[in-house]
Protein backbone atom coordinates (compact mmCIF):
# COMPACT_ATOMS: atom_id res chain seq x y z
CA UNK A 1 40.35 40.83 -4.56
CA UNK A 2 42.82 39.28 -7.49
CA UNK A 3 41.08 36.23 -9.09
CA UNK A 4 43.51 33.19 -8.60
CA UNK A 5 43.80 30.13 -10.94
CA UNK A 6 41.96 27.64 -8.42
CA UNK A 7 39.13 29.96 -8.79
CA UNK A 8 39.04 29.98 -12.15
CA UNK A 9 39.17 25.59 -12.24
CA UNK A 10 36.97 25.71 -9.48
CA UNK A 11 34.42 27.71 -11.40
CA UNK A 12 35.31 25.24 -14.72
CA UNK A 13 35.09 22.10 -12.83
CA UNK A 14 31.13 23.02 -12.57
CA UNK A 15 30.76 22.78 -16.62
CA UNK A 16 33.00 19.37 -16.13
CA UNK A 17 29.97 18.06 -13.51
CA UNK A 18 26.72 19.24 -15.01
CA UNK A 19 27.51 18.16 -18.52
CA UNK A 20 26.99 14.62 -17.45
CA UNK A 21 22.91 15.92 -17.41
CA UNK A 22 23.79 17.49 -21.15
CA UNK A 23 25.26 14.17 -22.34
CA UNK A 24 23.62 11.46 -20.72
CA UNK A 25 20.29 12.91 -19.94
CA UNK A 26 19.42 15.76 -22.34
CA UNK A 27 21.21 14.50 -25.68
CA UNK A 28 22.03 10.95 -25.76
CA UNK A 29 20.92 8.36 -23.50
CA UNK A 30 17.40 9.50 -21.36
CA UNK A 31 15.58 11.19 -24.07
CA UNK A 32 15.90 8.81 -26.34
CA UNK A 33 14.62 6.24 -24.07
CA UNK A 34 11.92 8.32 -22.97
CA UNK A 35 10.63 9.29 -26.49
CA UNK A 36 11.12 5.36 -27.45
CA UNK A 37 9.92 3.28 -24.47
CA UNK A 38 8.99 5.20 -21.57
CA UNK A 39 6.42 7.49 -23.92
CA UNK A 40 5.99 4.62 -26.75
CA UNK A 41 7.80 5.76 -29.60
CA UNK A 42 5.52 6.14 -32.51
CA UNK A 43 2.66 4.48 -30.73
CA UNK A 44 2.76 7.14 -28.71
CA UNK A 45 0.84 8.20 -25.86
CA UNK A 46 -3.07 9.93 -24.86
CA UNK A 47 -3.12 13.00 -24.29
CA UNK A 48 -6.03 15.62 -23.66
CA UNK A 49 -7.61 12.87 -25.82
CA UNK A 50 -5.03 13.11 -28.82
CA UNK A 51 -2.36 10.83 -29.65
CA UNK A 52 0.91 12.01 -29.20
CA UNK A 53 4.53 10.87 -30.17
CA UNK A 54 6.34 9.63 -27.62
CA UNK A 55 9.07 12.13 -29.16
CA UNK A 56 6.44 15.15 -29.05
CA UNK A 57 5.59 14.19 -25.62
CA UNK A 58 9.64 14.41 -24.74
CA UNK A 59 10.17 17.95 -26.51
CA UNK A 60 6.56 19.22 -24.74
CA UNK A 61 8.58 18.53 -21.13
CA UNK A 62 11.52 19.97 -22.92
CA UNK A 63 9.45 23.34 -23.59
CA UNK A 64 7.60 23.31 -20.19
CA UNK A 65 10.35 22.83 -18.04
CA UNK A 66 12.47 25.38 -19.59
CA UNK A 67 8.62 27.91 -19.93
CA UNK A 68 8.99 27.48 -15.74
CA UNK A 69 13.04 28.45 -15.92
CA UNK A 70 12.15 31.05 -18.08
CA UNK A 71 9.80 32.57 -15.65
CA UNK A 72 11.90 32.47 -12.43
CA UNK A 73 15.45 33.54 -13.60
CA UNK A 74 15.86 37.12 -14.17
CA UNK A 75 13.83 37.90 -10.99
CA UNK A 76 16.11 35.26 -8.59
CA UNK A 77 19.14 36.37 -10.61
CA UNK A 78 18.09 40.24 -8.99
CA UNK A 79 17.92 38.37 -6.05
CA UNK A 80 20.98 36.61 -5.69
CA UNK A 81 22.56 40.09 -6.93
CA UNK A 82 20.81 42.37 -4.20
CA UNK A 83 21.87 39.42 -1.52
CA UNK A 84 25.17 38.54 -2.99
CA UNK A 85 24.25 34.73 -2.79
CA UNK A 86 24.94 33.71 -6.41
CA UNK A 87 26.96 30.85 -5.13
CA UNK A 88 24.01 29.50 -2.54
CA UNK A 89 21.37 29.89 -5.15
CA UNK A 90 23.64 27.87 -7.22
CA UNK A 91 23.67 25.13 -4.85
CA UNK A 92 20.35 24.93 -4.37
CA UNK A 93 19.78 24.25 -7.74
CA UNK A 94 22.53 22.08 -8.16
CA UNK A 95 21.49 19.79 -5.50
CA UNK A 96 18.10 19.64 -6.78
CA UNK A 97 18.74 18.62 -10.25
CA UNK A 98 21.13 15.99 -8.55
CA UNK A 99 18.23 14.77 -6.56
CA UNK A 100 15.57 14.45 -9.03
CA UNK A 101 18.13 13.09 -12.00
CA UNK A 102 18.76 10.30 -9.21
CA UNK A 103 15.06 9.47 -9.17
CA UNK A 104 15.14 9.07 -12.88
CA UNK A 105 15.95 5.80 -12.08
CA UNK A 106 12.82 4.66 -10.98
CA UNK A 107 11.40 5.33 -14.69
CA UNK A 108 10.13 2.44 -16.31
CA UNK A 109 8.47 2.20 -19.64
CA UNK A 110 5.15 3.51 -19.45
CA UNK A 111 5.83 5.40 -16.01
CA UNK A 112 5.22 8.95 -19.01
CA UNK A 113 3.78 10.96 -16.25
CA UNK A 114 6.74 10.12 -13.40
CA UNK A 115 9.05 10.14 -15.86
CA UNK A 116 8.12 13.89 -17.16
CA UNK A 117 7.79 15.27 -14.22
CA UNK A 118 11.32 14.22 -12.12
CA UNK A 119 12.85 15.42 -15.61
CA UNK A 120 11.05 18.54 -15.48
CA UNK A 121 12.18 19.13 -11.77
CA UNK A 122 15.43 18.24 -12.67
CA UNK A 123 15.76 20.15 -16.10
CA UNK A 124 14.52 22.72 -13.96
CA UNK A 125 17.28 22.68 -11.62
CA UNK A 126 20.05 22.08 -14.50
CA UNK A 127 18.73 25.30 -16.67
CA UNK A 128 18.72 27.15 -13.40
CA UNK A 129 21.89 26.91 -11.76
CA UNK A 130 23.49 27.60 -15.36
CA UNK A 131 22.17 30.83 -14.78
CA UNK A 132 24.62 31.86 -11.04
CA UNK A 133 27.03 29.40 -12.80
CA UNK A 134 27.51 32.09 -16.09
CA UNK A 135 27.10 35.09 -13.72
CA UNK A 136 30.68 34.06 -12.03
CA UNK A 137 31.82 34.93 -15.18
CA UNK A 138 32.36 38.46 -15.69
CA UNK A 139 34.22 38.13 -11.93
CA UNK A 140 36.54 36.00 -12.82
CA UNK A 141 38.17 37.36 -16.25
CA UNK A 142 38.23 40.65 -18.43
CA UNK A 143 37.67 41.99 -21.83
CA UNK A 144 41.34 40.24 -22.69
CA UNK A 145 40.69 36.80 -21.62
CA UNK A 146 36.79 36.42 -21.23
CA UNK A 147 36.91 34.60 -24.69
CA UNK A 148 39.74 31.66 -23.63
CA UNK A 149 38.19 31.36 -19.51
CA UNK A 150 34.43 30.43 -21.20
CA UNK A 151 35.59 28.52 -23.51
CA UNK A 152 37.83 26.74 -20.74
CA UNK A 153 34.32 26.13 -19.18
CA UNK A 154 33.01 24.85 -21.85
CA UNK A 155 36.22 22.73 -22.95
CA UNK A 156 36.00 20.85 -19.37
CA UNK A 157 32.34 20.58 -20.02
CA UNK A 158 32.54 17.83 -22.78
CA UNK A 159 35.22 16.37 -21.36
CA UNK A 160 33.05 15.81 -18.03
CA UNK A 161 29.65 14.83 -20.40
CA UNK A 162 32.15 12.17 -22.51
CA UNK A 163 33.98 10.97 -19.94
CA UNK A 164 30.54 10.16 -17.85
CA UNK A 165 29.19 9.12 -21.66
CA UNK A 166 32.07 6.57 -22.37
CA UNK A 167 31.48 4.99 -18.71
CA UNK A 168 27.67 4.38 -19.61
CA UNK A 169 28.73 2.94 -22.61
CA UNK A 170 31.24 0.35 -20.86
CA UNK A 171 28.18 0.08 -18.19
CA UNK A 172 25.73 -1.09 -21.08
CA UNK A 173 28.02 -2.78 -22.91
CA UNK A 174 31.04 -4.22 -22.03
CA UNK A 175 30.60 -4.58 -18.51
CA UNK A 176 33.56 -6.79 -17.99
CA UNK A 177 35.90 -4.08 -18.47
CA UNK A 178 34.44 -2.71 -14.93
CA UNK A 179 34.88 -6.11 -13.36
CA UNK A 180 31.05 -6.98 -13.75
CA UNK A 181 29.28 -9.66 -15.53
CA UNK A 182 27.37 -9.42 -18.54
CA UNK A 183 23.74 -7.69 -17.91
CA UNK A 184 24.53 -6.48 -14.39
CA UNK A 185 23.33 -2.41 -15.50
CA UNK A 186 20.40 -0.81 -17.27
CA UNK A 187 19.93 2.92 -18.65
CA UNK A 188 18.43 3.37 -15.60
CA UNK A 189 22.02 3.00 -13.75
CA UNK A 190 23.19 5.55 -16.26
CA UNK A 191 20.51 8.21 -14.97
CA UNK A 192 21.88 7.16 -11.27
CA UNK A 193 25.13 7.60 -12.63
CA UNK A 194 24.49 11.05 -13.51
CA UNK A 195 23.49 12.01 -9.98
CA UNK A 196 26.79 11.19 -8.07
CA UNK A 197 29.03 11.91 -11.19
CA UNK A 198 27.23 15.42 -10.63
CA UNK A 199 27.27 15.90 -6.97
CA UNK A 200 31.12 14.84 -6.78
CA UNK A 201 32.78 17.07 -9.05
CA UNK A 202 30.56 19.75 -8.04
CA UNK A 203 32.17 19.89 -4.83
CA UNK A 204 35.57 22.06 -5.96
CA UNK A 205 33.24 24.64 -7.17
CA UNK A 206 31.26 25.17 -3.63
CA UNK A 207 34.75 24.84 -2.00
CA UNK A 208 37.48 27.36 -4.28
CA UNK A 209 35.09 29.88 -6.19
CA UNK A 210 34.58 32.85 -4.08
CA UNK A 211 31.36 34.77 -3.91
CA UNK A 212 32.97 38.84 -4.31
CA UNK A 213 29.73 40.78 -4.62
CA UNK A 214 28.61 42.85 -1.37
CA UNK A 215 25.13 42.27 -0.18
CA UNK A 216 23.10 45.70 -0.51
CA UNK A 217 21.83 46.97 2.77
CA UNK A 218 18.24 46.98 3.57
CA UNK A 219 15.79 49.06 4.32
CA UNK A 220 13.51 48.40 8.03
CA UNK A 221 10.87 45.89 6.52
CA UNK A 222 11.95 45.02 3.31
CA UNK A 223 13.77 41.69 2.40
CA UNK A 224 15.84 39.99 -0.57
CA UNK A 225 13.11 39.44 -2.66
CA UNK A 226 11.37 42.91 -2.15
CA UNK A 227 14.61 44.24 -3.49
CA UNK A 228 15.28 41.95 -6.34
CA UNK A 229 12.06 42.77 -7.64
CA UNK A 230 12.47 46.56 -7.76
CA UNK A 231 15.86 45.75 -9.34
CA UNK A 232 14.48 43.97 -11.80
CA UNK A 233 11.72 46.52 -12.73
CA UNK A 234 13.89 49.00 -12.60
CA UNK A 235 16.45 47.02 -15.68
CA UNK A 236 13.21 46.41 -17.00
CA UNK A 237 12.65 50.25 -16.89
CA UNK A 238 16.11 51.00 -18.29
CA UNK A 239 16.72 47.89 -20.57
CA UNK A 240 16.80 50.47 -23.39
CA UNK A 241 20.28 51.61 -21.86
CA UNK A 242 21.98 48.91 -22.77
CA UNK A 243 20.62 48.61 -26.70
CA UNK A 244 23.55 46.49 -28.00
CA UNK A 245 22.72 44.12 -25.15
CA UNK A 246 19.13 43.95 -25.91
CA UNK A 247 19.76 43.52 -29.27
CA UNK A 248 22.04 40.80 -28.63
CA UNK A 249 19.92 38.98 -26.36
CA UNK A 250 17.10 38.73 -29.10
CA UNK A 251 19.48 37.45 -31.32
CA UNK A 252 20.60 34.85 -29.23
CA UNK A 253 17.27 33.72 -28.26
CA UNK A 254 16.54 32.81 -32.22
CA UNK A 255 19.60 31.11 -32.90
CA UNK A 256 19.88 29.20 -29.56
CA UNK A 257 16.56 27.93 -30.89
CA UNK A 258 18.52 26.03 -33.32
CA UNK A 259 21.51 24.67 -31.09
CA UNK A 260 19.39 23.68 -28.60
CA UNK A 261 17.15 21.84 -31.03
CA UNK A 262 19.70 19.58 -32.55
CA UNK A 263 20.78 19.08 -29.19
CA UNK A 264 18.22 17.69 -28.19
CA UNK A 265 16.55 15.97 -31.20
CA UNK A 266 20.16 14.69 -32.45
CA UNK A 267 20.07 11.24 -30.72
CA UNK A 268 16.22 10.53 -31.16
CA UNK A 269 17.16 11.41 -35.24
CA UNK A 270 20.03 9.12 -35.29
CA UNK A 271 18.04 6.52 -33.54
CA UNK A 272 14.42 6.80 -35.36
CA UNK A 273 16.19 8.17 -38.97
CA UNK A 274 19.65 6.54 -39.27
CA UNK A 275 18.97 3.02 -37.31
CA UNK A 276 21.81 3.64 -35.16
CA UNK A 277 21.45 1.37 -31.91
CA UNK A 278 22.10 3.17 -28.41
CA UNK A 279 25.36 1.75 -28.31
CA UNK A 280 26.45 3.34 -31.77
CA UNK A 281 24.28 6.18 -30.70
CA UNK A 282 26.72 7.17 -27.42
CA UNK A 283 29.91 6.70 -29.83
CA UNK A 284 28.77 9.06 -32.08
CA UNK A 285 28.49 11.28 -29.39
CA UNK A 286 31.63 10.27 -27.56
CA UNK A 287 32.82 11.75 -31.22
CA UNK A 288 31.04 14.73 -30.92
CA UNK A 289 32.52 15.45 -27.43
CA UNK A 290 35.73 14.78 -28.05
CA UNK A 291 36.22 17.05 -31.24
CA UNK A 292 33.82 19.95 -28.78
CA UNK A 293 36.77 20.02 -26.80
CA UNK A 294 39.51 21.06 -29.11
CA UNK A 295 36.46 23.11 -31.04
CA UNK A 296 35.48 25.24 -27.22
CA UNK A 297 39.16 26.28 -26.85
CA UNK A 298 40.12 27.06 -30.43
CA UNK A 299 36.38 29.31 -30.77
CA UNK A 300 37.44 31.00 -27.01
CA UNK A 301 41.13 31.59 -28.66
CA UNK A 302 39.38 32.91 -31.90
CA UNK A 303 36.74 35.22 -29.99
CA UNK A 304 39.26 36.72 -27.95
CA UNK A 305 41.29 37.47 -31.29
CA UNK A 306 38.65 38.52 -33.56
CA UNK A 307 35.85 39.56 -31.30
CA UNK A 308 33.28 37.31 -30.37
CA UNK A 309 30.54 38.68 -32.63
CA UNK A 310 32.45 37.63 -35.78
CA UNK A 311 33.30 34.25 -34.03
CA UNK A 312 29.57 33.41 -33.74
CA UNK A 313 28.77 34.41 -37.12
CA UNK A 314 30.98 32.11 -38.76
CA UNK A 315 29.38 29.39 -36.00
CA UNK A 316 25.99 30.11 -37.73
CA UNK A 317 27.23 29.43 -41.19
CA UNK A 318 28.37 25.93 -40.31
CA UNK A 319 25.42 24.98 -38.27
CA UNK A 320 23.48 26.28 -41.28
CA UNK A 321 25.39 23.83 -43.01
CA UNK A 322 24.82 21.22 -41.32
CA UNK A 323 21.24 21.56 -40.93
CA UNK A 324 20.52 21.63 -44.91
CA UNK A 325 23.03 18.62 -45.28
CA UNK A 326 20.89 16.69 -42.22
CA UNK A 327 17.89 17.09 -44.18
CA UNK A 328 19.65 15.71 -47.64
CA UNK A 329 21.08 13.23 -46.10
CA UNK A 330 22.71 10.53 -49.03
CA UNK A 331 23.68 13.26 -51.14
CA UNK A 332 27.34 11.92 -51.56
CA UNK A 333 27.45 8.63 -49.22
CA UNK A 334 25.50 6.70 -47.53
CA UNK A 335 23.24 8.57 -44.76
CA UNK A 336 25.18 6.70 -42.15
CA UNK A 337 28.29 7.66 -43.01
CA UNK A 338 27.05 11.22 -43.69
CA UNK A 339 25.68 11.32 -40.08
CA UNK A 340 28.94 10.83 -38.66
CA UNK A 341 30.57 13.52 -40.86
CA UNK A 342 27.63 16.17 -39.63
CA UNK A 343 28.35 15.02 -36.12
CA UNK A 344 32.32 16.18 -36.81
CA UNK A 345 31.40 19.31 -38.11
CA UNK A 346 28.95 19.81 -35.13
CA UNK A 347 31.60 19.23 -32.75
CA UNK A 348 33.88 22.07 -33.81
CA UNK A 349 31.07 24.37 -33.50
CA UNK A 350 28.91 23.55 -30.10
CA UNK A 351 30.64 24.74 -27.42
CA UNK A 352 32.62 27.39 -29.82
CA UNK A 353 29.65 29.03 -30.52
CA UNK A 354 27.98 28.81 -27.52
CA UNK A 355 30.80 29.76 -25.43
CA UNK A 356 31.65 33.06 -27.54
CA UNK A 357 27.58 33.82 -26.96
CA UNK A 358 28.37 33.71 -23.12
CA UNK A 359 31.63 35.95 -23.63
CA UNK A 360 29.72 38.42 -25.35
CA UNK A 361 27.10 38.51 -22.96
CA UNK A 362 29.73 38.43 -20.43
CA UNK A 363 31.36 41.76 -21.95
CA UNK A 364 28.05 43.39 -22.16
CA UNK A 365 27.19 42.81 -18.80
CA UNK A 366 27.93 45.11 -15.77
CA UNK A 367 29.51 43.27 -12.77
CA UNK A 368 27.37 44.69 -10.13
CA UNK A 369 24.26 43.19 -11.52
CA UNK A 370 25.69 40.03 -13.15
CA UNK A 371 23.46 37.64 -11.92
CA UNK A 372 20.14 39.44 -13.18
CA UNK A 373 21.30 40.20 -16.54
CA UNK A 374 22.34 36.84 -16.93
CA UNK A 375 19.17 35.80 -16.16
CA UNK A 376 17.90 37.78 -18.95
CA UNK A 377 20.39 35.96 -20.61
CA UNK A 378 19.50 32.66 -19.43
CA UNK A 379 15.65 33.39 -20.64
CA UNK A 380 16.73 33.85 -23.82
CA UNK A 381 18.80 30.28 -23.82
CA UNK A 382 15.23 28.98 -21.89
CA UNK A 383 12.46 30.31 -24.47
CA UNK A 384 15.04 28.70 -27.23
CA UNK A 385 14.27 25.35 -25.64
CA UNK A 386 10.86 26.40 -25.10
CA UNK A 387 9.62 27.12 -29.23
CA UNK A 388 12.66 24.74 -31.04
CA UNK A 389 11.56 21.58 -29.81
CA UNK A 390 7.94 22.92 -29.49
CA UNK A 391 8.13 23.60 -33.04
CA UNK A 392 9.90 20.54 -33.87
CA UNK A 393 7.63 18.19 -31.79
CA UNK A 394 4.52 19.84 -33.41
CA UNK A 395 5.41 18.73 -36.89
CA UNK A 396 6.64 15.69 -35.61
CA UNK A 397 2.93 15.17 -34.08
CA UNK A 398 1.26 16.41 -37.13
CA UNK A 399 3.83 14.46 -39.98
CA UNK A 400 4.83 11.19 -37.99
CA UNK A 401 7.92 11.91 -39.26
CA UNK A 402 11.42 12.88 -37.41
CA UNK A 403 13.43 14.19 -40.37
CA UNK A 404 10.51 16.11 -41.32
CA UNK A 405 11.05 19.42 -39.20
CA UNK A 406 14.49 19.35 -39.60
CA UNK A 407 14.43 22.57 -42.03
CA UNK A 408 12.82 24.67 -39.54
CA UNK A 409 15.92 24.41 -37.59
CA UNK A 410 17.90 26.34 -40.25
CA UNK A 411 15.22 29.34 -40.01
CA UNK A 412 16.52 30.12 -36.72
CA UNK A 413 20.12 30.52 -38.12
CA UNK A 414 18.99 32.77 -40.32
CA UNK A 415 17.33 34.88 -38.55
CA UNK A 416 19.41 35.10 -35.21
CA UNK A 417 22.38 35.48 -37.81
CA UNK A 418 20.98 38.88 -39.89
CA UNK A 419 19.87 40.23 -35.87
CA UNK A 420 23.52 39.82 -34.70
CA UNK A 421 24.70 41.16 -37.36
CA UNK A 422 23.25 44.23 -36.42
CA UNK A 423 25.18 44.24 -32.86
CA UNK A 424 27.76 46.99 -32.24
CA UNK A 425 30.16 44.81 -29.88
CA UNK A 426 32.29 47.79 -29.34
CA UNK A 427 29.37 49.72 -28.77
CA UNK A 428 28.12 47.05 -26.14
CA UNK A 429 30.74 47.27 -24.35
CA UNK A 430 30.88 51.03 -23.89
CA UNK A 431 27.55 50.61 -22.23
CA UNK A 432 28.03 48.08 -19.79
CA UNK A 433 30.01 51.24 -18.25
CA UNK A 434 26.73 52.66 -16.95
CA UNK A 435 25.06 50.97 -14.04
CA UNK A 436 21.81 49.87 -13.51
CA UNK A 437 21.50 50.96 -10.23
């Protein structure tokens, strides 16, 4: 069945809805408050009879929620294989993370426990559905064009996240320029926000992306889930098969550490570090999106031209970069100004190098069990926001200071960079030739 161009926007407009979670929940807007108000900021909060940063407390959730995510995906990604049901498990978890990012809004500060557990739910829900939402991939494109499609995804994806980002901003604001007066939201409309921005533009991807694979027959007796778990101990079995892919996947699951990290720490260091007030805070990300756009089409053009091993690489050497210059910042300028420069140079290379990561995968990765082996793929993205904020929050907790951890960031990048470099991507893709099953 030829793949047609509403497909491929139908499968896009998904990045272009769930990035408003990314932006206004993960990066900018909700953690922040959480770490700052809802969990106390450096006052903190009791726990197991310690005192915790509120900003521990918020990378703890982080870790859990993504531990739990971890846990379920490669065995529902062998089940939504063996069923051919990507697309439903996709809404299911979807319309879950749209439900309990909704609820968000009935976090107030001190409300630590609600608060972690609706984002937990709904963290749950985001990490989740990324997984049937990546597995469209390899379905939809080929070795030629795999590069340009993800980063496509990713492209729409920060325009979605800013364009939701720029609204909360006008919300919180400058209110008038929406026709109401002064004080009429809080960052608690902003988590609503999220919710319908979410569920609306999800809508072209249930309608135009087609579900191709073929349900496997079953035996008298057995179900789904009987059958995605001997699928999945059987890749277990046979994971050795597909060395390049293993190799890559332990790779990615050190350097993601990193990404994922300053994703999610880069407000609450801007806020707690810099002095930057939320307002400032959500144009320096409106920045950051804006240059990710142009930066996740000009890395997919670039993978597809040089291979999207080397394109990665050259990722890790600017978020290297930018992670020794974060933690000297006022070397040249003032650290303000600095901060805004790192946030450039962090523009051109999040989605880039995150979308070549997925193209890789996606070349690696044989079509019949797509949704499985990107759910290896997505526990490697998972335990990378399981130990970098763990990490991070730990020496938070023990130094009571932000900027302190900020080195332990660039280990990861060193690291995932020297195992990558060890990947054969021509090899890889040789092997993704013979089936699992």
């Amino acid at each position: 069945m030829p793949v047609q161009k509403r497909e491929i926007f139908g499968w896009a407009m998904y990045d272009f809805a769930n990035s408003a979670f990314a932006t206004t929940i993960l990066a900018v807007i909700f953690n922040h408050y959480f770490a700052t108000v809802v969990a106390g900021g450096e006052r903190g909060v009791e726990l197991l009879g310690f005192r915790l940063h509120g900003a521990s407390f918020f990378t703890f959730s982080v870790s859990l929620s993504m531990l739990i995510s971890a846990i379920l995906s490669p065995f529902l990604g062998a089940v939504a294989d063996a069923s051919a049901s990507k697309k439903r498990f996709l809404m299911v978890f979807c319309y879950t993370a749209v439900l309990f990012s909704g609820l968000l809004y009935f976090v107030r500060e001190g409300n630590y426990w609600r608060g972690a557990v609706f984002f937990i739910i709904a963290n749950i829900g985001f990490a989740g559905g990324n997984v049937y939402y990546n597995a469209f991939l390899p379905e939809i494109s080929n070795d030629r064009n795999i590069g340009r499609i993800s980063g496509l995804g990713w492209a729409l994806g920060y325009i979605g996240g800013g364009a939701l980002l720029a609204i909360n901003l006008l919300m919180l604001k400058y209110p008038g320029v929406l026709g109401f007066p002064e004080g009429s939201f809080t960052v608690q409309d902003c988590f609503l926000s999220v919710s319908l921005w979410w569920f609306v533009f999800s809508l072209p991807t249930f309608f135009l992306l087609r579900e191709r694979a073929q349900k496997i027959p079953l035996a008298p007796g057995k179900s789904y889930f009987r059958e995605g778990y001997i699928r999945l101990r059987h890749t277990l079995g046979r994971i050795r098969t597909f060395r390049e892919l293993t190799k890559f996947l332990a790779a990615y699951l050190i350097y993601n550490e990193g990404i994922e990290t300053v994703i999610i720490m880069a407000s609450i260091f801007g806020a707690q570090v810099i002095g930057m007030e939320t307002g400032e805070i959500i144009l320096f990300f409106l920045m950051v999106q804006g240059i990710a756009f142009f930066g996740s089409l000009a890395f997919g053009f670039l993978a597809d031209a040089i291979g999207n091993k080397r394109t990665v690489m050259i990722s890790l050497v600017i978020w290297s970069l930018i992670v020794v210059w974060a933690f000297r910042l006022g070397i040249l300028w003032d650290p303000k100004t600095e901060y805004w420069i790192l946030g450039a140079l962090t523009g051109i290379v999040l989605g880039g190098s995150q979308a070549a990561s997925r193209s890789l995968q996606g070349i690696f990765t044989p079509d019949e069990n797509s949704a499985e082996f990107f759910g290896f793929f997505a526990v490697s993205g998972k335990f990378a926001s399981i130990f970098g904020p763990l990490i991070y929050g730990i020496l938070i907790a023990i130094t009571g200071s932000v900027q302190s951890g900020i080195l332990s960031v660039l280990a990861f990048f060193i690291i995932g960079g020297i195992l990558l470099s060890t990947v054969d991507e021509k090899k890889g893709m040789e092997e993704k030739k013979s089936p699992v099953l």
